[in-house]
Protein backbone atom coordinates (compact mmCIF):
# COMPACT_ATOMS: atom_id res chain seq x y z
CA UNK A 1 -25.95 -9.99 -14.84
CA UNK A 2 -22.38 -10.49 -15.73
CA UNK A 3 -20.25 -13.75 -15.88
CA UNK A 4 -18.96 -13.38 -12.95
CA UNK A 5 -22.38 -12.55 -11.26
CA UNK A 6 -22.91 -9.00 -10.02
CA UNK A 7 -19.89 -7.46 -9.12
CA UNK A 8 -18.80 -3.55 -8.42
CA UNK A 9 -15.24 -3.75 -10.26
CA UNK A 10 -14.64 0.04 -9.25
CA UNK A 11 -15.62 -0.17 -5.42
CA UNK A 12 -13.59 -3.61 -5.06
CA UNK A 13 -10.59 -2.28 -6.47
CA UNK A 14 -10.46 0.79 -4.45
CA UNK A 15 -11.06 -1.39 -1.44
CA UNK A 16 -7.84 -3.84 -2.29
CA UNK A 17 -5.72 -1.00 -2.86
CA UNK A 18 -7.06 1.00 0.66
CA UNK A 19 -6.87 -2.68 2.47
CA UNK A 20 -3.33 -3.52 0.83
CA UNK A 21 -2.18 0.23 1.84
CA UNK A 22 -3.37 0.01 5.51
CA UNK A 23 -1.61 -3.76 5.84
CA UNK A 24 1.25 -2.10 4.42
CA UNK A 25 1.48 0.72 6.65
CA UNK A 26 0.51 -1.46 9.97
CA UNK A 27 3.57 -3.25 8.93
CA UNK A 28 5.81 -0.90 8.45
CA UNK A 29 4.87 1.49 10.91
CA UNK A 30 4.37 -1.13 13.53
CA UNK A 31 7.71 -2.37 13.28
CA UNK A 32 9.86 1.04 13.86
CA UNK A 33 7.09 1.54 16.47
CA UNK A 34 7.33 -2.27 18.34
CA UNK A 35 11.32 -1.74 17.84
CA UNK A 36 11.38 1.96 19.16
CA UNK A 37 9.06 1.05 22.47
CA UNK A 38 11.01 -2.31 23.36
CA UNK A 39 14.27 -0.84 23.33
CA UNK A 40 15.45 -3.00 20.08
CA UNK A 41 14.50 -6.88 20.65
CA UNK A 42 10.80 -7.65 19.33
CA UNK A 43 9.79 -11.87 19.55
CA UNK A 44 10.25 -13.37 16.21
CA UNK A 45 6.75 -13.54 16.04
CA UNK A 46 6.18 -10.02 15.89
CA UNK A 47 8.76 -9.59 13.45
CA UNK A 48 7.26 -11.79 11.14
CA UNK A 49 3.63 -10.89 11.77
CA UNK A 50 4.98 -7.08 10.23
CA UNK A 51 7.04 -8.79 7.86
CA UNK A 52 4.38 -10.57 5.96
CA UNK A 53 1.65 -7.56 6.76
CA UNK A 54 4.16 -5.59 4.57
CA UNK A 55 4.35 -8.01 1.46
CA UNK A 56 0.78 -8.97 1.77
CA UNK A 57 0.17 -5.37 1.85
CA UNK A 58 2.00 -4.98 -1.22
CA UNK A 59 0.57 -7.50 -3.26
CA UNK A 60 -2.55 -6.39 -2.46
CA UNK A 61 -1.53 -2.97 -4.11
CA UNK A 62 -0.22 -4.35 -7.27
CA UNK A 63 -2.94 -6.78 -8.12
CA UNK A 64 -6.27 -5.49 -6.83
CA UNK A 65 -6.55 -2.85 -9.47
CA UNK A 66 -4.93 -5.11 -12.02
CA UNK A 67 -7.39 -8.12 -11.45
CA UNK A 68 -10.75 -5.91 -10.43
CA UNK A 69 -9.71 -3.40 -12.87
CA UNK A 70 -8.52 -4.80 -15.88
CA UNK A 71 -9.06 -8.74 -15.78
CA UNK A 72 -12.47 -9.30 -14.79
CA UNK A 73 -14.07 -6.92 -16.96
CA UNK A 74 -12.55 -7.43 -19.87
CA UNK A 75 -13.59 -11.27 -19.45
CA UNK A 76 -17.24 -10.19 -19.03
């Protein structure tokens, strides 16, 4: 049993990256989509609910692998 108690690193990092892909995509996508189908004019909401899916998304991309990756098991 490790520091940080039993934890897959591999699966975990694989997940983030697949979760941080699919927010990225539902943002992205769902904007040209929500634009396309209401002629141009989406609530602010919306806009902002794909805006942030998008950077969360990314984040998710960038640091999953780093911290399950290469962080956590080298402080084992």
């Amino acid at each position: 049993m490790g520091r940080y108690g039993n934890l897959d690193y591999p699966f975990l990092a694989k997940t983030g990256l697949s979760l941080g892909l699919a927010l990225f995509l539902f943002g992205a996508i769902g904007a040209k989509v929500a634009l396309a189908l209401s002629g141009g004019q989406i609530p602010g909401w919306e806009r902002t609910l794909f805006f942030d899916a998008e950077w969360i998304g990314i984040a998710l991309i960038l640091f999953s692998p780093i911290v399950f990756g290469i962080v956590l098991p080298l402080t084992e």
